[in-house]
Every structure is written in C-alpha cells, then in structure tokens.
C-alpha atoms as a PDB file:
ATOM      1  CA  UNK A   1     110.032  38.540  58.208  1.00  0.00           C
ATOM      2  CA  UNK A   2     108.346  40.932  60.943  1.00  0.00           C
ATOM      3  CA  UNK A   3     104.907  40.416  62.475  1.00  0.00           C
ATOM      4  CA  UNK A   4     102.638  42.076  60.121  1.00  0.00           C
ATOM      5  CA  UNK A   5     104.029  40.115  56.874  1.00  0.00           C
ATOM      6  CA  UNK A   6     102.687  36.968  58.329  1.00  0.00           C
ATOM      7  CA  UNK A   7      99.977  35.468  57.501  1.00  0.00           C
ATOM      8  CA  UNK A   8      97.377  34.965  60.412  1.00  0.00           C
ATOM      9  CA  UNK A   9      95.536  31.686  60.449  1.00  0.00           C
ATOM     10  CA  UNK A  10      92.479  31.707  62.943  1.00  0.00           C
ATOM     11  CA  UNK A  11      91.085  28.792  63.998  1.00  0.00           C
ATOM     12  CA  UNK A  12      87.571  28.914  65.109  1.00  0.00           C
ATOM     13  CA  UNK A  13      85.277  27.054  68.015  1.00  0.00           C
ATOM     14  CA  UNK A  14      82.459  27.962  69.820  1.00  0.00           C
ATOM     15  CA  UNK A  15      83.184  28.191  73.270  1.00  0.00           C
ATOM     16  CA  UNK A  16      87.509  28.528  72.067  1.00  0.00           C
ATOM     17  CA  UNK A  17      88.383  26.351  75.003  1.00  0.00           C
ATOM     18  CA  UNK A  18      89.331  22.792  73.762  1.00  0.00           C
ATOM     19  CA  UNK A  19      89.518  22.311  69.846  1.00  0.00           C
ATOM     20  CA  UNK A  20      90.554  25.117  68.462  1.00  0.00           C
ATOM     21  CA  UNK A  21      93.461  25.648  71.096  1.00  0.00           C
ATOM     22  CA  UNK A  22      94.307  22.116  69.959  1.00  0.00           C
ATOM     23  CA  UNK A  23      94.440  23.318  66.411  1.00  0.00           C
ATOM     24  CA  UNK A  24      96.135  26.459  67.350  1.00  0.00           C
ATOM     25  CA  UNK A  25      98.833  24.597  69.288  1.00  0.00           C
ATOM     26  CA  UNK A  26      99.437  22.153  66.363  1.00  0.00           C
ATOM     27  CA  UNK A  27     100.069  24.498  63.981  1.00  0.00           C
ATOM     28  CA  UNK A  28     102.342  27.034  65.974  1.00  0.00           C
ATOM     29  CA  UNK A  29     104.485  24.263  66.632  1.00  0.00           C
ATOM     30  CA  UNK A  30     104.180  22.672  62.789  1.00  0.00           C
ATOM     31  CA  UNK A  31     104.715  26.578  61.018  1.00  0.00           C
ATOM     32  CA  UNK A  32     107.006  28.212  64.037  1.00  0.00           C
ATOM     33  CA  UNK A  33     107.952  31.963  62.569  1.00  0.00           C
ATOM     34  CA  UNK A  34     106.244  31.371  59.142  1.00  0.00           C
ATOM     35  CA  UNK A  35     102.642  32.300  60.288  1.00  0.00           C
ATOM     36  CA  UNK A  36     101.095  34.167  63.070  1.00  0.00           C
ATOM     37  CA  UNK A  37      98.284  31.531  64.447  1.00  0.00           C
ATOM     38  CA  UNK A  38      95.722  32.486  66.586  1.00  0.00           C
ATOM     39  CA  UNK A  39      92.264  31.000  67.922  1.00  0.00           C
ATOM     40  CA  UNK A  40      88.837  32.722  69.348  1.00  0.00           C
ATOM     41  CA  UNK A  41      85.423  31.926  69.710  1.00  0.00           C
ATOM     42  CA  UNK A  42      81.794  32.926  68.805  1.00  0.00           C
ATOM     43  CA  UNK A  43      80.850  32.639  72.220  1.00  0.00           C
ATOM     44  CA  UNK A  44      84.130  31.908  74.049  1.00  0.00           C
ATOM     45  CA  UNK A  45      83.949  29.678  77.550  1.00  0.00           C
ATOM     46  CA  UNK A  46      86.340  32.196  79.496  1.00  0.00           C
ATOM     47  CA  UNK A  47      88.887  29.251  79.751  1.00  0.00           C
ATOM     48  CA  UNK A  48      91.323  26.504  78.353  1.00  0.00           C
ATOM     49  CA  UNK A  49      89.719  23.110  79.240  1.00  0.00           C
ATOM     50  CA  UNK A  50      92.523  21.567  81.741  1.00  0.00           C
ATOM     51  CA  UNK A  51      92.182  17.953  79.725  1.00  0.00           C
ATOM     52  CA  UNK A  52      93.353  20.392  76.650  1.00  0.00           C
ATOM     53  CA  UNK A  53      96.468  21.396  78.022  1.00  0.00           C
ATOM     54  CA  UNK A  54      97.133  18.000  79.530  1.00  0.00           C
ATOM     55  CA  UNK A  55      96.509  15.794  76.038  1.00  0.00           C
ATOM     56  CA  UNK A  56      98.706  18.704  74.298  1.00  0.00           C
ATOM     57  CA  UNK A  57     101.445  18.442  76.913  1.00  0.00           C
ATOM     58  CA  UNK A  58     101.632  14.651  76.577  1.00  0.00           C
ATOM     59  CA  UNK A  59     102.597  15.083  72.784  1.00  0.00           C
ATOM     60  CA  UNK A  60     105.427  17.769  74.122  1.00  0.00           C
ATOM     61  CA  UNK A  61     103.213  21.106  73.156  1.00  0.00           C
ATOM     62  CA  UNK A  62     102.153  23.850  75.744  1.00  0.00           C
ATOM     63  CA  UNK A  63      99.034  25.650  75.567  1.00  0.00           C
ATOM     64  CA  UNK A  64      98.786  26.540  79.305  1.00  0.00           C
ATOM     65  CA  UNK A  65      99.445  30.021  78.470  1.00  0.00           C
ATOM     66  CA  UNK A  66      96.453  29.917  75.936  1.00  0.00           C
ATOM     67  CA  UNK A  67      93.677  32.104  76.589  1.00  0.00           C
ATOM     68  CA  UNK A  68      90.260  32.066  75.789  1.00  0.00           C
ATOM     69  CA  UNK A  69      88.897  35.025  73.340  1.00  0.00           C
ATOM     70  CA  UNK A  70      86.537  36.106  71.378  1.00  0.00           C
ATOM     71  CA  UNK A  71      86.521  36.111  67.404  1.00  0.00           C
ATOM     72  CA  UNK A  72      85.457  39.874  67.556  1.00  0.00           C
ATOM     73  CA  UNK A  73      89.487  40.719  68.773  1.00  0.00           C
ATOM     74  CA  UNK A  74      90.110  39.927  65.230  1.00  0.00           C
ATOM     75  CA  UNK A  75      87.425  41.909  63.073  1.00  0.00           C
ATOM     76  CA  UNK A  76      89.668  44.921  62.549  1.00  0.00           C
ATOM     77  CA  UNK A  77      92.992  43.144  61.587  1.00  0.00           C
ATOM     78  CA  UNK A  78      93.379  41.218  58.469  1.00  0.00           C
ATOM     79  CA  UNK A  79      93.083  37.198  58.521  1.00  0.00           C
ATOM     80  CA  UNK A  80      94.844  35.334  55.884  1.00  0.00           C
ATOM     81  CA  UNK A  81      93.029  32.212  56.488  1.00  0.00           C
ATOM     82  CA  UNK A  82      90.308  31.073  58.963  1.00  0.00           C
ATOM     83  CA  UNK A  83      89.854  27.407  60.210  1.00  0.00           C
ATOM     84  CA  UNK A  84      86.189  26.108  61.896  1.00  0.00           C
ATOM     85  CA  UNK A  85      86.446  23.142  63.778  1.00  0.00           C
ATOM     86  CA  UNK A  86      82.755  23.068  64.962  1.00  0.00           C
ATOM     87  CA  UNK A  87      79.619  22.919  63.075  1.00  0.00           C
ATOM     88  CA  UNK A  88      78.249  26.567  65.316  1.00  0.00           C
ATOM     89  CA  UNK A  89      81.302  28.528  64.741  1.00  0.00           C
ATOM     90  CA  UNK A  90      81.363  27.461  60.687  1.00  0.00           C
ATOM     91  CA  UNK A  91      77.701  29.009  60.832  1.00  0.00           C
ATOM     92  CA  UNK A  92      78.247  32.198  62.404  1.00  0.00           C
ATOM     93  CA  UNK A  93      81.874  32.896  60.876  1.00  0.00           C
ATOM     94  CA  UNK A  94      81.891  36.339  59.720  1.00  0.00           C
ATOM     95  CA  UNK A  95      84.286  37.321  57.004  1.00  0.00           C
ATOM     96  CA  UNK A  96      87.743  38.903  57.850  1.00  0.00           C
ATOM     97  CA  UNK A  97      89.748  41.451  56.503  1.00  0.00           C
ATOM     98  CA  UNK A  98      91.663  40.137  54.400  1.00  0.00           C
ATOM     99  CA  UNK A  99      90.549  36.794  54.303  1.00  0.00           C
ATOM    100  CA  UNK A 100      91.760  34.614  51.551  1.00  0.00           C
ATOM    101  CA  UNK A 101      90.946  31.006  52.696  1.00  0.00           C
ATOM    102  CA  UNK A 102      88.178  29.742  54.561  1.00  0.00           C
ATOM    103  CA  UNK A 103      88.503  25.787  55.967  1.00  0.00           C
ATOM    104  CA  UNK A 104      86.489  23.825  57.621  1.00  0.00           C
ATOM    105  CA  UNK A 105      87.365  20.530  59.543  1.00  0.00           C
ATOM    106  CA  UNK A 106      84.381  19.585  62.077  1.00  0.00           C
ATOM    107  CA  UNK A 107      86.100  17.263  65.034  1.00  0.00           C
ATOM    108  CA  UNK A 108      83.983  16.306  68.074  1.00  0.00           C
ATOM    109  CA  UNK A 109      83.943  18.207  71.385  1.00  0.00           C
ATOM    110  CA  UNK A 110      85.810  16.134  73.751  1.00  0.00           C
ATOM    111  CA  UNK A 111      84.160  18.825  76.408  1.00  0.00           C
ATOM    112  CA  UNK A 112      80.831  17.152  75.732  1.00  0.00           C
ATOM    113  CA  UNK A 113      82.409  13.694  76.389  1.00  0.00           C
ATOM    114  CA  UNK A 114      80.533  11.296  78.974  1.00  0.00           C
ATOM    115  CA  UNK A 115      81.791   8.650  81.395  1.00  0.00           C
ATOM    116  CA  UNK A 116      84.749   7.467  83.204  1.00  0.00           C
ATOM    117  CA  UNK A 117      87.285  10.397  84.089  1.00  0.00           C
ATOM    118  CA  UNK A 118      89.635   7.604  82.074  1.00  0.00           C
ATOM    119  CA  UNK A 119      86.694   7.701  79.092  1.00  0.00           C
ATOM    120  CA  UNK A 120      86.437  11.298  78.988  1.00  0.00           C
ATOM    121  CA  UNK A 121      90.228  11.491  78.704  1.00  0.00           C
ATOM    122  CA  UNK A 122      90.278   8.840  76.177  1.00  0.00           C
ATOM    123  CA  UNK A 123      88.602  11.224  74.526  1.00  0.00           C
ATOM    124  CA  UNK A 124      89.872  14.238  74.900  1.00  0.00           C
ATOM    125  CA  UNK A 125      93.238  12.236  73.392  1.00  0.00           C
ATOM    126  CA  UNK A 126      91.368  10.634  70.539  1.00  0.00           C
ATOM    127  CA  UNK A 127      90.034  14.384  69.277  1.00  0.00           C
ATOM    128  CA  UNK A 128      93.670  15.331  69.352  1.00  0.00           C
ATOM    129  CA  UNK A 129      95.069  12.612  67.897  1.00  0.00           C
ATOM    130  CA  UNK A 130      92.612  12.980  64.554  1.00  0.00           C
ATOM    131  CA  UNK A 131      93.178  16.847  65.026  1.00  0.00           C
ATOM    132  CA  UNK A 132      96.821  16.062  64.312  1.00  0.00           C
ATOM    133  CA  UNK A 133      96.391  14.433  61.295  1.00  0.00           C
ATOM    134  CA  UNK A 134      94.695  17.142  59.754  1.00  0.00           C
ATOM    135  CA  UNK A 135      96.400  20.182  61.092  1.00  0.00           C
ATOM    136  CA  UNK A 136      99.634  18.276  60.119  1.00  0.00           C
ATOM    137  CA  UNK A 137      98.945  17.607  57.009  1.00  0.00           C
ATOM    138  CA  UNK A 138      97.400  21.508  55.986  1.00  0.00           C
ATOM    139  CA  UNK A 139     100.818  22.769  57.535  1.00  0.00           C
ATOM    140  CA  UNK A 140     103.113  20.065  55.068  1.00  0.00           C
ATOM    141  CA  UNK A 141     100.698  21.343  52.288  1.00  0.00           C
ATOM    142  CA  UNK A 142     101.385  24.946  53.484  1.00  0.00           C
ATOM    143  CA  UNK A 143     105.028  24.444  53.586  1.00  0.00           C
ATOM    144  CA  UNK A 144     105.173  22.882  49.830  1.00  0.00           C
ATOM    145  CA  UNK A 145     103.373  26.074  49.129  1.00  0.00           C
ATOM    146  CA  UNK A 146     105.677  28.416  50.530  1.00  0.00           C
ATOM    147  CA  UNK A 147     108.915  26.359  48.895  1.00  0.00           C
ATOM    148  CA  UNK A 148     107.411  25.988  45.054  1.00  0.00           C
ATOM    149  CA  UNK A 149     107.365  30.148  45.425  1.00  0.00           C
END
C-alpha cells in the first residue's frame, strides 16, 4: 500500500503540543503502515510539551521527534478522518478534503495542570492513560473494520 492510499487521521488540539501528540503517538503505534496519522493545531504552541514525550516514553512510544504544526499544512490534502481532543479546536475545525469522519473525544490539558512538579506529572500520566483507552479502542474498532472488508 503506498503513501497516498492511506487514510490520514488528524488529530486536533489547540496549541498541538500535549494531547493531540499523545493521540497521534497512540495511534501510529496501534495502526503502524495501515494509516498515515498526523496532528496540528488551530493555534499551535511552537513545541512538544517535554512531560508529553516523557509520559509517552514511559509506556515505550517516542514522540520526541514530534513537531508542533498548524492545521492549515493540511487544508490542501485530503483527510480521511479528523479527531478533536479539545473543546477550542472542535469549534474552529474546518472541513477537509476529503473528510469522511469527524470525532470528537475532549480530554483535559495536562499543560494547564497546577501543583507539585510530582502533581503536574501525575497528571500529565493520568490524561494519557484515559487517552489510551480511547485511542485504543477506535484503532481495535478500525482494525475490525478493515478485516470484515
């Protein structure tokens, strides 16, 4: 299957820093080859929030090499399917090319967390933990899908 018969699935945050790399990183490593999976922002932070990459590296997944973008990099190519995690980005989602499916799955943003470096990470773990269960769960549903074919 080459690049442009996959589907892309673009998961959507405002700032694109912590959730929807979370998302992103999830469901690369549930789908592998089967779906190209991206993730922007309406108004994207510039970065990867460090406690991100840490909470995905403790469950064995590497988003270091994420980078933060903008949802307009993906107005001129067709989008299968677009994922909001955030109330904001849900809001101001514009439709895609192409779109088919449109999801949305509001999780809290562990970047507005408060306390304790060991609260905030806390956290930071708890978002991904929940984020799992969902993104796992869309992926077994996807890959049912794609076997009943």
């Amino acid at each position: 299957m080459n690049s442009n018969s996959k589907p892309t699935i673009l998961i959507l945050c405002t700032g694109n820093s912590c959730r929807s790399h979370i998302g992103e990183g999830f469901l690369r490593a549930a789908l592998g080859d089967a779906a190209n999976v991206q993730s922007a922002g309406s108004k994207p932070a510039g970065f990867v929030h460090p406690l991100a990459i840490k909470v995905m590296a403790e469950v064995g997944i590497d988003i270091s090499a994420h980078r933060s973008k903008p949802l307009t990099e993906f107005l001129q190519q067709p989008v299968h399917t677009v994922i909001t995690v955030c109330g904001n980005a849900d809001q101001s989602c514009p439709i895609f090319p192409g779109q088919l499916n449109r999801h949305h799955w509001p999780f809290f943003d562990p970047a507005k967390a408060t306390g304790s470096d060991e609260e905030i990470l806390k956290c930071f773990r708890t978002v991904r933990d929940e984020m799992l269960r969902v993104f796992d769960a869309y992926a077994a549903g996807l890959s049912d899908a794609t076997k009943a074919r």
